[in-house]
PDB file of N, CA and C in Angstrom:
ATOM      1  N   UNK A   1      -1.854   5.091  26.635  1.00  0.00           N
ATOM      2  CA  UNK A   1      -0.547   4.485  26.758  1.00  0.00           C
ATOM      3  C   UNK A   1       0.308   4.949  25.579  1.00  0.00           C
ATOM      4  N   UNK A   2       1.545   5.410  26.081  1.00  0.00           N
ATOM      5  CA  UNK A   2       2.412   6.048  25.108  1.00  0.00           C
ATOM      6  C   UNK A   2       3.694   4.855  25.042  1.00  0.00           C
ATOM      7  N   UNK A   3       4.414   4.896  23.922  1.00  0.00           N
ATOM      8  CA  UNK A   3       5.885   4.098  23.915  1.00  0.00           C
ATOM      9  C   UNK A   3       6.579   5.257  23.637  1.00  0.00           C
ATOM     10  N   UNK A   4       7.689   5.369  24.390  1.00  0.00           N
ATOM     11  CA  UNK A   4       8.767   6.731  23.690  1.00  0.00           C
ATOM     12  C   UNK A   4       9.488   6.096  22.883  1.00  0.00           C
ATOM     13  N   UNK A   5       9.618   6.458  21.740  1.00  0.00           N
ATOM     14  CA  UNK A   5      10.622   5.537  20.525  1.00  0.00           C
ATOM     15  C   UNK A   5      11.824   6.538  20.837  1.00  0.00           C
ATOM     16  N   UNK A   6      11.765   7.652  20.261  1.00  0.00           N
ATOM     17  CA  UNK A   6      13.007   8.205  20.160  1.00  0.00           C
ATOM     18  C   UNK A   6      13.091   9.335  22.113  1.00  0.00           C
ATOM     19  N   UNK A   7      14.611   9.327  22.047  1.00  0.00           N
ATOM     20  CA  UNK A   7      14.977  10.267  23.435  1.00  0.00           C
ATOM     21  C   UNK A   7      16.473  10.330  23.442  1.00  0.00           C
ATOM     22  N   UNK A   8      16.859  11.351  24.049  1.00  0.00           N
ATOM     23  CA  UNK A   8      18.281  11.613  24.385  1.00  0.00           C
ATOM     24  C   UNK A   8      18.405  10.694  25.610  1.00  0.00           C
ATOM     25  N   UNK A   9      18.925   9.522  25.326  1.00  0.00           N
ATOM     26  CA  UNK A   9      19.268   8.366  25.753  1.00  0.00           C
ATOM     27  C   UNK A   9      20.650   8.143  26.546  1.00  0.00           C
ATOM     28  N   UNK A  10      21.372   8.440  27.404  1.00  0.00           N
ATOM     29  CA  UNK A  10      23.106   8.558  27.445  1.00  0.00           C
ATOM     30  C   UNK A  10      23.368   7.188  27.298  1.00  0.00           C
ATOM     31  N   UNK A  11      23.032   5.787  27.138  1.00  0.00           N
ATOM     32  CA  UNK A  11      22.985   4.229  26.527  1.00  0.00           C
ATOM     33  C   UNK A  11      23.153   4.052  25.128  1.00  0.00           C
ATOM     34  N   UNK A  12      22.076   4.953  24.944  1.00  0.00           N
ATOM     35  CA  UNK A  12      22.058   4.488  23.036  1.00  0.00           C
ATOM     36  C   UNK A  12      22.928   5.837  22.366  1.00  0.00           C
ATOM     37  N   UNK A  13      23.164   6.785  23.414  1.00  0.00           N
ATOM     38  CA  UNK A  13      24.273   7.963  22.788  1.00  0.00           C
ATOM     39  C   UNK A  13      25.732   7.111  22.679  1.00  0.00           C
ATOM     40  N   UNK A  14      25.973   6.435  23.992  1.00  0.00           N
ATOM     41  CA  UNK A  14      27.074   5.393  24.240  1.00  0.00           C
ATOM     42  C   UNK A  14      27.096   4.571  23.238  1.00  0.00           C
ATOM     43  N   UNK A  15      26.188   3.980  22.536  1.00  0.00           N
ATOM     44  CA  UNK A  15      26.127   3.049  21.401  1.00  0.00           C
ATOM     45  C   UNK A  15      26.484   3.678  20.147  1.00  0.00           C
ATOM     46  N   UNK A  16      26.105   4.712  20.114  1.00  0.00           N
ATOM     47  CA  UNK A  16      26.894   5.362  18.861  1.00  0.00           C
ATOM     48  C   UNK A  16      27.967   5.894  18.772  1.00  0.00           C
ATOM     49  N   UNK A  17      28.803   6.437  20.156  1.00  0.00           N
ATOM     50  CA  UNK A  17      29.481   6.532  20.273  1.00  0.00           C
ATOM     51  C   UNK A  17      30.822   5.295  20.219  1.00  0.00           C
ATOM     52  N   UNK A  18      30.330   3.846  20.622  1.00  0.00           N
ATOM     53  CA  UNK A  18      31.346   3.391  20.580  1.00  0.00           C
ATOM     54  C   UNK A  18      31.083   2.450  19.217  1.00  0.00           C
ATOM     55  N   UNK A  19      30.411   2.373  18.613  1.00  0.00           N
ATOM     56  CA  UNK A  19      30.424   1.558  16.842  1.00  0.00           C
ATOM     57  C   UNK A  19      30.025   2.013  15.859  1.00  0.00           C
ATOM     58  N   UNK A  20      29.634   3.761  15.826  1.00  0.00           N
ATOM     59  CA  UNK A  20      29.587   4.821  15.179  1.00  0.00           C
ATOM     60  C   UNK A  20      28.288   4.213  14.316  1.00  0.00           C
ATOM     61  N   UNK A  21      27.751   5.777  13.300  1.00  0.00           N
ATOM     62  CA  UNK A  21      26.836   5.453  12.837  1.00  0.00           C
ATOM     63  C   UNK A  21      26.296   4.212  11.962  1.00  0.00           C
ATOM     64  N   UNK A  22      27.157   4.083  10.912  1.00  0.00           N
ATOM     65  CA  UNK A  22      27.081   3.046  10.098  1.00  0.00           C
ATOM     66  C   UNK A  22      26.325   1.711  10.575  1.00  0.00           C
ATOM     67  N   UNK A  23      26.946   0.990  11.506  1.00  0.00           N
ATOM     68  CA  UNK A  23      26.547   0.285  12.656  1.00  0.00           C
ATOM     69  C   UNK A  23      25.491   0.066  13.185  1.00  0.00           C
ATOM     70  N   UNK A  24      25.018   1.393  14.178  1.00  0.00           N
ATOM     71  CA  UNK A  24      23.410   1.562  14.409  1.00  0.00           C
ATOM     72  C   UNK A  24      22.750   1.257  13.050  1.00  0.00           C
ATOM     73  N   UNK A  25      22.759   1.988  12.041  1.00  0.00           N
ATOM     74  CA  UNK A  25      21.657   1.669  11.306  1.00  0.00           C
ATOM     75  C   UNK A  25      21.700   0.109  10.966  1.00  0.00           C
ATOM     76  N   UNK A  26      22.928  -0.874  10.826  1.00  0.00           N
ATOM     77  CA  UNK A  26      22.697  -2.431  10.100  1.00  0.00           C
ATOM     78  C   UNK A  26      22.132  -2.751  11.832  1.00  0.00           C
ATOM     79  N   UNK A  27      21.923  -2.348  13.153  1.00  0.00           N
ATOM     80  CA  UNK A  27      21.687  -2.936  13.780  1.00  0.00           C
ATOM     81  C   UNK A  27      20.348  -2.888  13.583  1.00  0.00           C
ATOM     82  N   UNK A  28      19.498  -1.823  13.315  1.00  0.00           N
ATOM     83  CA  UNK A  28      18.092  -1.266  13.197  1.00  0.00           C
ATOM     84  C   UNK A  28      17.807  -2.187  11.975  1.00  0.00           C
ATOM     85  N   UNK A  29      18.372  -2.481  11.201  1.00  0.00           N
ATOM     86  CA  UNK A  29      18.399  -3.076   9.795  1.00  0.00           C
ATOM     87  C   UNK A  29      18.101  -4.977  10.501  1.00  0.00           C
ATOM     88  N   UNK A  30      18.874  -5.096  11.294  1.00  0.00           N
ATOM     89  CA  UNK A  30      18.902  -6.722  11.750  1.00  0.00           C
ATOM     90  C   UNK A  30      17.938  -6.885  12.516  1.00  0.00           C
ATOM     91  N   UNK A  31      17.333  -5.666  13.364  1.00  0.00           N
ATOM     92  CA  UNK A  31      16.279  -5.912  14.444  1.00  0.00           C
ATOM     93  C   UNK A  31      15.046  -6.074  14.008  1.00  0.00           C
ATOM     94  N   UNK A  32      14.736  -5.273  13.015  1.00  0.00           N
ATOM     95  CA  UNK A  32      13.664  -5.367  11.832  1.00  0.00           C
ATOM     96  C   UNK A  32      13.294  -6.447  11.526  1.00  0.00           C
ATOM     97  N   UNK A  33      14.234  -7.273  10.561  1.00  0.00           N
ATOM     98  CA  UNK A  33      14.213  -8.491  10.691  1.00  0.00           C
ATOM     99  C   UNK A  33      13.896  -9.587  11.589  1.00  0.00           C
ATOM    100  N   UNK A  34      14.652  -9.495  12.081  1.00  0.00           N
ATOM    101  CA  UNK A  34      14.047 -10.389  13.525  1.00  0.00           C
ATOM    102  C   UNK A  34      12.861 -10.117  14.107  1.00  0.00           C
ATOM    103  N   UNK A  35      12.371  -9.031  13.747  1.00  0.00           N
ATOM    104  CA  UNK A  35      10.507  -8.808  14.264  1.00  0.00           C
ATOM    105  C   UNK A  35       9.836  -9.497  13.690  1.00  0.00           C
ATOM    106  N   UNK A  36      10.313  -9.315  11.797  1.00  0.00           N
ATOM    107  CA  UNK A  36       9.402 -10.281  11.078  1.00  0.00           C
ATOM    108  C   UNK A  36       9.518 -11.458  11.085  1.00  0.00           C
ATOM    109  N   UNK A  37      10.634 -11.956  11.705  1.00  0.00           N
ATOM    110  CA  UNK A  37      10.819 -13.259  11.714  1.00  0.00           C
ATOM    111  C   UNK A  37       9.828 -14.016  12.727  1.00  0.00           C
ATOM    112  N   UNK A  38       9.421 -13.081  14.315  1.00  0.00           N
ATOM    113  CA  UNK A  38       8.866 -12.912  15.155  1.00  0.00           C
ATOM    114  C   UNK A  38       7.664 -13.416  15.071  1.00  0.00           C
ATOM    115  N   UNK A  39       7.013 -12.035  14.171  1.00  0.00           N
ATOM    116  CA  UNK A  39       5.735 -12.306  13.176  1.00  0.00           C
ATOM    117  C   UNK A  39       5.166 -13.243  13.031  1.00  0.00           C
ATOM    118  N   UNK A  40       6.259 -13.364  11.878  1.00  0.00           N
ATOM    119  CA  UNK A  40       5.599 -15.260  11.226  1.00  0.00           C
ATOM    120  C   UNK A  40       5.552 -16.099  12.534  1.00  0.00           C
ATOM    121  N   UNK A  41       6.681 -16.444  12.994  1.00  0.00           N
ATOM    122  CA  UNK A  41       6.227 -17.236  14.214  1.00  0.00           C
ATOM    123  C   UNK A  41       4.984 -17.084  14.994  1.00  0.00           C
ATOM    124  N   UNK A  42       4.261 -15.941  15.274  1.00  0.00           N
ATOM    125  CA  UNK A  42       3.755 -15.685  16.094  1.00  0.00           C
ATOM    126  C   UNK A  42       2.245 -16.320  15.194  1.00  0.00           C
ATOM    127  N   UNK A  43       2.001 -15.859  13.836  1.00  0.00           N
ATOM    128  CA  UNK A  43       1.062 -16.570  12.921  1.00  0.00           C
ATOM    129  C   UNK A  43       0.983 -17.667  13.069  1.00  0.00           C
ATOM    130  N   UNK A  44       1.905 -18.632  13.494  1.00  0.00           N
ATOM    131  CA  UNK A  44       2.063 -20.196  13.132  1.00  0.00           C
ATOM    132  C   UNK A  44       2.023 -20.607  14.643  1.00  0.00           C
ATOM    133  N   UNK A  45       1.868 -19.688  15.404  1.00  0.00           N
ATOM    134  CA  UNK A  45       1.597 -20.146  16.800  1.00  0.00           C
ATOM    135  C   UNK A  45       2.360 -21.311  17.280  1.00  0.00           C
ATOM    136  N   UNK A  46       3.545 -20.195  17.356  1.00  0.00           N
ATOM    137  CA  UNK A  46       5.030 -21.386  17.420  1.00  0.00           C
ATOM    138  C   UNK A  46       4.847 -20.852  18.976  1.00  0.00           C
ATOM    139  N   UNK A  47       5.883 -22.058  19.790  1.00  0.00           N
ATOM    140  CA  UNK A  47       5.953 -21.921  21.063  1.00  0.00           C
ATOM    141  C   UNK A  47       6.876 -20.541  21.758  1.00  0.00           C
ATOM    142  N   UNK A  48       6.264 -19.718  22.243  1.00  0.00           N
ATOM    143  CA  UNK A  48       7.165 -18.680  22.921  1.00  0.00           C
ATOM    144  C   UNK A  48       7.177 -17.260  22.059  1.00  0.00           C
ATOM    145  N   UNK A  49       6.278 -17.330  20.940  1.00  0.00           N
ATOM    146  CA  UNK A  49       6.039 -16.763  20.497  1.00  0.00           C
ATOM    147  C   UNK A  49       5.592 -15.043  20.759  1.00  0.00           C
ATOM    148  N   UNK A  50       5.248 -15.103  21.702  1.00  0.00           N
ATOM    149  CA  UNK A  50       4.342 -13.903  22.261  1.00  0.00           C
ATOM    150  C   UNK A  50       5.774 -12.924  22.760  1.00  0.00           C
ATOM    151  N   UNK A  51       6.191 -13.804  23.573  1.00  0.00           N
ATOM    152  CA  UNK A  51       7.328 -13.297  24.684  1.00  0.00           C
ATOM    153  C   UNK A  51       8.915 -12.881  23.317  1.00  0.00           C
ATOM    154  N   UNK A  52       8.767 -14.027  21.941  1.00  0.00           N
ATOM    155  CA  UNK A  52       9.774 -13.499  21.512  1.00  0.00           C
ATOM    156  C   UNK A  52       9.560 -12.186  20.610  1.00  0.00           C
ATOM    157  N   UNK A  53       8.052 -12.095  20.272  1.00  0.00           N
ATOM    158  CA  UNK A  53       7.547 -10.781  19.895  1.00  0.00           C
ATOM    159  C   UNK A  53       7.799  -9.403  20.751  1.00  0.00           C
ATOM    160  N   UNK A  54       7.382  -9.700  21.829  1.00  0.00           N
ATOM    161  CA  UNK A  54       8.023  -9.061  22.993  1.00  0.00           C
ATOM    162  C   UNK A  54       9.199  -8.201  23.002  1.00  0.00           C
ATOM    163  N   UNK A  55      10.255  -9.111  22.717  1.00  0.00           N
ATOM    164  CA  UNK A  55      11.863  -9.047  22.517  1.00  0.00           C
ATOM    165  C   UNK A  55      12.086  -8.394  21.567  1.00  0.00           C
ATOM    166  N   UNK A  56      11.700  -9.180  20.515  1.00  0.00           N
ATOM    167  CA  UNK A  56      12.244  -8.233  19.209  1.00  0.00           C
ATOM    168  C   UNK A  56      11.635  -6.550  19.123  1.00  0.00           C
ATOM    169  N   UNK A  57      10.111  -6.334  19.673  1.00  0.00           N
ATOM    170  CA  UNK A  57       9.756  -5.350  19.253  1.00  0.00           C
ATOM    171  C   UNK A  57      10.766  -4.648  20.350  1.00  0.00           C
ATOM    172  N   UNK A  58      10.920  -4.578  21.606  1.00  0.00           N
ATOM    173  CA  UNK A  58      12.186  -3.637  22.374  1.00  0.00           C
ATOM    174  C   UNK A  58      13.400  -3.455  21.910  1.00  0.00           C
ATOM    175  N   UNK A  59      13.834  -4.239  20.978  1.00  0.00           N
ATOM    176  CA  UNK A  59      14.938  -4.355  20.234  1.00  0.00           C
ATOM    177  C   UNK A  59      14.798  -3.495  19.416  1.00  0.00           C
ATOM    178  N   UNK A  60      13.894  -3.494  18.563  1.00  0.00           N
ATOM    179  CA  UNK A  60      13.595  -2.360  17.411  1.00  0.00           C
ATOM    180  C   UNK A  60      13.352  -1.387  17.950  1.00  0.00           C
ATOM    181  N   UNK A  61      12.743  -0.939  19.203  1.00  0.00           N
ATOM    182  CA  UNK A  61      12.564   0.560  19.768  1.00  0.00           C
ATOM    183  C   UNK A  61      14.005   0.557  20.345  1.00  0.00           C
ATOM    184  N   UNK A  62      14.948   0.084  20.966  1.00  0.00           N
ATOM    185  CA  UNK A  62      15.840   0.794  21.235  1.00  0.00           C
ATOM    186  C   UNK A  62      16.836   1.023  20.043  1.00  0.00           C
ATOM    187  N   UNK A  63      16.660   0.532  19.197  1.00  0.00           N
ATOM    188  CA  UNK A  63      17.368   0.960  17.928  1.00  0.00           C
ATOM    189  C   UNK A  63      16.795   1.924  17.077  1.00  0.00           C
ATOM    190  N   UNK A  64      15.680   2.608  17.290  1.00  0.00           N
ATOM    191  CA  UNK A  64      15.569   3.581  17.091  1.00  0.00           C
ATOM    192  C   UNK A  64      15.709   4.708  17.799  1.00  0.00           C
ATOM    193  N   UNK A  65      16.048   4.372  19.314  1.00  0.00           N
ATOM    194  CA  UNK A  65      16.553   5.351  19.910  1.00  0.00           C
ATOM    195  C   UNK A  65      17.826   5.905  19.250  1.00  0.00           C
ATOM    196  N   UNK A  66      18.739   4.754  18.929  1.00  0.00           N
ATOM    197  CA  UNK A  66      19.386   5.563  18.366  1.00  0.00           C
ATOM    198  C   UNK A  66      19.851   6.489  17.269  1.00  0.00           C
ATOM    199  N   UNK A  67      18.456   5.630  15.784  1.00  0.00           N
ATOM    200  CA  UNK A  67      19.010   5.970  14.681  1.00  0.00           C
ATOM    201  C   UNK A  67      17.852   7.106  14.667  1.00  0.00           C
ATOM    202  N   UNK A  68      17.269   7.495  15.176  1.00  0.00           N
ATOM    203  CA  UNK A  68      16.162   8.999  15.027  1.00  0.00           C
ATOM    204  C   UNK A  68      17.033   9.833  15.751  1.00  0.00           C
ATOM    205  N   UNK A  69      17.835  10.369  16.815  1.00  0.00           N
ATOM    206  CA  UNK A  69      18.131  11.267  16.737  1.00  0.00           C
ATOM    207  C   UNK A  69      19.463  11.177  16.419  1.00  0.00           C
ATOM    208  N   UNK A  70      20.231  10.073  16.331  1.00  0.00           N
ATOM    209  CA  UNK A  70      21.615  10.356  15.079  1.00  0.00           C
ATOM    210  C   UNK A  70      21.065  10.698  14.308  1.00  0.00           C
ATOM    211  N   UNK A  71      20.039  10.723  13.238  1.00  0.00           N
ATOM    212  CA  UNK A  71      20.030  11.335  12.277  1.00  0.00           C
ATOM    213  C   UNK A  71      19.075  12.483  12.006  1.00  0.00           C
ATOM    214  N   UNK A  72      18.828  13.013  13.273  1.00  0.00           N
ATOM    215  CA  UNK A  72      18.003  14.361  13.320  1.00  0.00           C
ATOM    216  C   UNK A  72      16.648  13.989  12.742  1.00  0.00           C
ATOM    217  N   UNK A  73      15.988  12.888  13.421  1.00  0.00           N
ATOM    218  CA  UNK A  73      14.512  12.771  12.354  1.00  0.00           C
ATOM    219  C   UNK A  73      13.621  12.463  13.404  1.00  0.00           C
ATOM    220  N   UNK A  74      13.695  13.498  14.809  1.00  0.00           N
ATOM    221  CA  UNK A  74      12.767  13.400  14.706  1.00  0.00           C
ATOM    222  C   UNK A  74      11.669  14.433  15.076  1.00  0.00           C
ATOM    223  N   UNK A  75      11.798  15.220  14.489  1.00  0.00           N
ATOM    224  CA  UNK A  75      10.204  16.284  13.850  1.00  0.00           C
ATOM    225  C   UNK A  75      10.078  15.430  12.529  1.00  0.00           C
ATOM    226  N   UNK A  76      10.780  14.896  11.817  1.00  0.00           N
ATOM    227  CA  UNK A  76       9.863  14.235  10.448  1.00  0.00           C
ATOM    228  C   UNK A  76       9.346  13.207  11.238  1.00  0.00           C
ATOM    229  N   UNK A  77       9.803  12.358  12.483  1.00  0.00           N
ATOM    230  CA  UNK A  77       9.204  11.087  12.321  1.00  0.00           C
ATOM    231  C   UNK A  77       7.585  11.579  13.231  1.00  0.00           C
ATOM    232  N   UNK A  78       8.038  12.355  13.875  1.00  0.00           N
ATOM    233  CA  UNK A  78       6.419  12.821  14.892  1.00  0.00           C
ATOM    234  C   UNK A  78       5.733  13.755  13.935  1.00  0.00           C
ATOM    235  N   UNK A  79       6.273  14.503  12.830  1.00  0.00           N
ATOM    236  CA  UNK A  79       5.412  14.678  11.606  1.00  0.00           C
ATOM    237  C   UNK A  79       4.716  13.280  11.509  1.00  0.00           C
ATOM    238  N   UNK A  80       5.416  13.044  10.357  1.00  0.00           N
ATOM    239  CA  UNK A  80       4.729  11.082   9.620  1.00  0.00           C
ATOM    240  C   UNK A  80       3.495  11.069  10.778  1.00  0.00           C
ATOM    241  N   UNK A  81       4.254  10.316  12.460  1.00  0.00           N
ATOM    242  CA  UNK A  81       3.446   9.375  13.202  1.00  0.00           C
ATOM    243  C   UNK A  81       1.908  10.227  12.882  1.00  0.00           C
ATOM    244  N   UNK A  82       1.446  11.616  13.251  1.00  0.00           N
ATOM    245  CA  UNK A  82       0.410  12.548  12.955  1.00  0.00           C
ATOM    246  C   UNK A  82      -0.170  12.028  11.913  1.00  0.00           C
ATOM    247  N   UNK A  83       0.496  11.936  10.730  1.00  0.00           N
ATOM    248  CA  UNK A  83      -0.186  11.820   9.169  1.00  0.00           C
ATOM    249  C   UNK A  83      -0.468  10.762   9.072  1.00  0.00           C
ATOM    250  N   UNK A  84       0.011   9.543   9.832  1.00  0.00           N
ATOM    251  CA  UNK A  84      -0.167   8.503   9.628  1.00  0.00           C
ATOM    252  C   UNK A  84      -1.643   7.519  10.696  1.00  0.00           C
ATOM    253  N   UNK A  85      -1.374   8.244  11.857  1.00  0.00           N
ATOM    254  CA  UNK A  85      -2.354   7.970  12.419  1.00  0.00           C
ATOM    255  C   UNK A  85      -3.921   8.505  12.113  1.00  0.00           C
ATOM    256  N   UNK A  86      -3.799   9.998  11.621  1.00  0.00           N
ATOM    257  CA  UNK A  86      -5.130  10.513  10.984  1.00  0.00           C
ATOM    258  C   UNK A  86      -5.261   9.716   9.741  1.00  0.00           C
ATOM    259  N   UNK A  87      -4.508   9.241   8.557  1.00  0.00           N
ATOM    260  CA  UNK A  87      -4.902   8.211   7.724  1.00  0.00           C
ATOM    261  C   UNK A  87      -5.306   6.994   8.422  1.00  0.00           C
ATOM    262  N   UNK A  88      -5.059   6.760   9.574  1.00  0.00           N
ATOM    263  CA  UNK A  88      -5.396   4.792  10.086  1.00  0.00           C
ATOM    264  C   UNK A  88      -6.938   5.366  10.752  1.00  0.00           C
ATOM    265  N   UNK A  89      -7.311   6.722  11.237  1.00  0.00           N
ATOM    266  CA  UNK A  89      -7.987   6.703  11.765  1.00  0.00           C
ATOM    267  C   UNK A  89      -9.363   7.122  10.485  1.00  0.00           C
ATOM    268  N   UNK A  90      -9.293   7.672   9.687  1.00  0.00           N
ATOM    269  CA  UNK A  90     -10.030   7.712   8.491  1.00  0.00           C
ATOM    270  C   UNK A  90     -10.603   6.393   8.268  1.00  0.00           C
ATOM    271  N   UNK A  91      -9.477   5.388   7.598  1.00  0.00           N
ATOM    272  CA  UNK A  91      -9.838   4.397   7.340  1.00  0.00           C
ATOM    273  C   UNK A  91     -10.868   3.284   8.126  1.00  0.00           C
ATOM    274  N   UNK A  92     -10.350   3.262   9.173  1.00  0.00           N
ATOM    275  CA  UNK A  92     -11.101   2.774  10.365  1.00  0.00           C
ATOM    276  C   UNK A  92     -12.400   3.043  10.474  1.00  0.00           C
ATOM    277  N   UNK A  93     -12.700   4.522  10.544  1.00  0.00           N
ATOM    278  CA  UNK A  93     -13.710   4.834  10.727  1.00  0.00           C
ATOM    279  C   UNK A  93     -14.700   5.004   9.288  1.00  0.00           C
ATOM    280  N   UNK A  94     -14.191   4.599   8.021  1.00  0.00           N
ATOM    281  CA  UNK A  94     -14.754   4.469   6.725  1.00  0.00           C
ATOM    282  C   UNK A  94     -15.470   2.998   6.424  1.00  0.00           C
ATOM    283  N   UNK A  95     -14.414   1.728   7.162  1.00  0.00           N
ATOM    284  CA  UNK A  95     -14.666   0.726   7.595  1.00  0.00           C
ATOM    285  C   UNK A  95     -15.668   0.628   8.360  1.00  0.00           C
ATOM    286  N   UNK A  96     -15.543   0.895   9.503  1.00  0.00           N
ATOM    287  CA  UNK A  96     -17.255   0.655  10.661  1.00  0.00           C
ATOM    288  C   UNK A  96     -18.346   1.265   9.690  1.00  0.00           C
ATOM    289  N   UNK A  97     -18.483   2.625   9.166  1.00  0.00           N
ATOM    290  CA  UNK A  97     -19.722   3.114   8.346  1.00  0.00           C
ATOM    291  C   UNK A  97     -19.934   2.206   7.854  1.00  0.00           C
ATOM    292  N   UNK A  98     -19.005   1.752   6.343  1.00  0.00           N
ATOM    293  CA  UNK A  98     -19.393   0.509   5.487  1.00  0.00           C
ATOM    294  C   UNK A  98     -20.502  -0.404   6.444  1.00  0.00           C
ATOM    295  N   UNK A  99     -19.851  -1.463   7.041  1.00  0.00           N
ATOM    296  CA  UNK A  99     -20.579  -2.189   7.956  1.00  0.00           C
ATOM    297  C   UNK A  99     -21.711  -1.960   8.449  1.00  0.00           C
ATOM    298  N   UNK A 100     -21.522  -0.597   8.569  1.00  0.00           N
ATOM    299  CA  UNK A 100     -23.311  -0.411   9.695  1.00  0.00           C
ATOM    300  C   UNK A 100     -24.274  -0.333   8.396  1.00  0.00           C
ATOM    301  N   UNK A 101     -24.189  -0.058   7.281  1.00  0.00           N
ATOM    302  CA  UNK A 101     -24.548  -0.240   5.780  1.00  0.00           C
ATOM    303  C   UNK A 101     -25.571  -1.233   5.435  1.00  0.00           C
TER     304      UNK A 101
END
């Protein structure tokens, strides 16, 4: 299972087009937020929790639809995701060894 974060979008091109860059990014900036806000809720096993996790995380992927390719990032960001997943997968698998120990 794949999520497409970033794409030539004609919605989120429309979004930058009509409240220009500056904008997108405090929106990506507010959606963020509201994930973690999400988060915690979701720790404290507040009611609706799941579904508002839900929300916020689509919120934050379509706001990166727009702010990865307004700002041309993304061969760095599918660089990173690579570097980042072979570090989670190291670790992981440094973890289970330990254990079987």
């Amino acid at each position: 299972m794949s999520i497409l974060i970033y794409t030539d979008h004609p919605t989120t091109n429309e979004a930058i087009e009509v409240w220009g860059d500056m904008a997108q990014l405090s929106i990506l900036q507010e959606e963020c937020a509201e994930l973690i806000v999400a988060v915690s809720k979701l720790e404290r096993n507040a009611p609706n929790a799941p579904q508002m996790m839900a929300e916020e995380i689509a919120d934050v992927i379509v706001s990166m639809m727009s702010v990865i390719p307004m700002l041309s990032l993304e061969a760095g960001v599918e660089v990173a995701k690579t570097t980042k997943l072979a570090r989670l997968a190291r670790r992981t698998d440094k973890i289970k060894r330990d254990r079987m120990k």
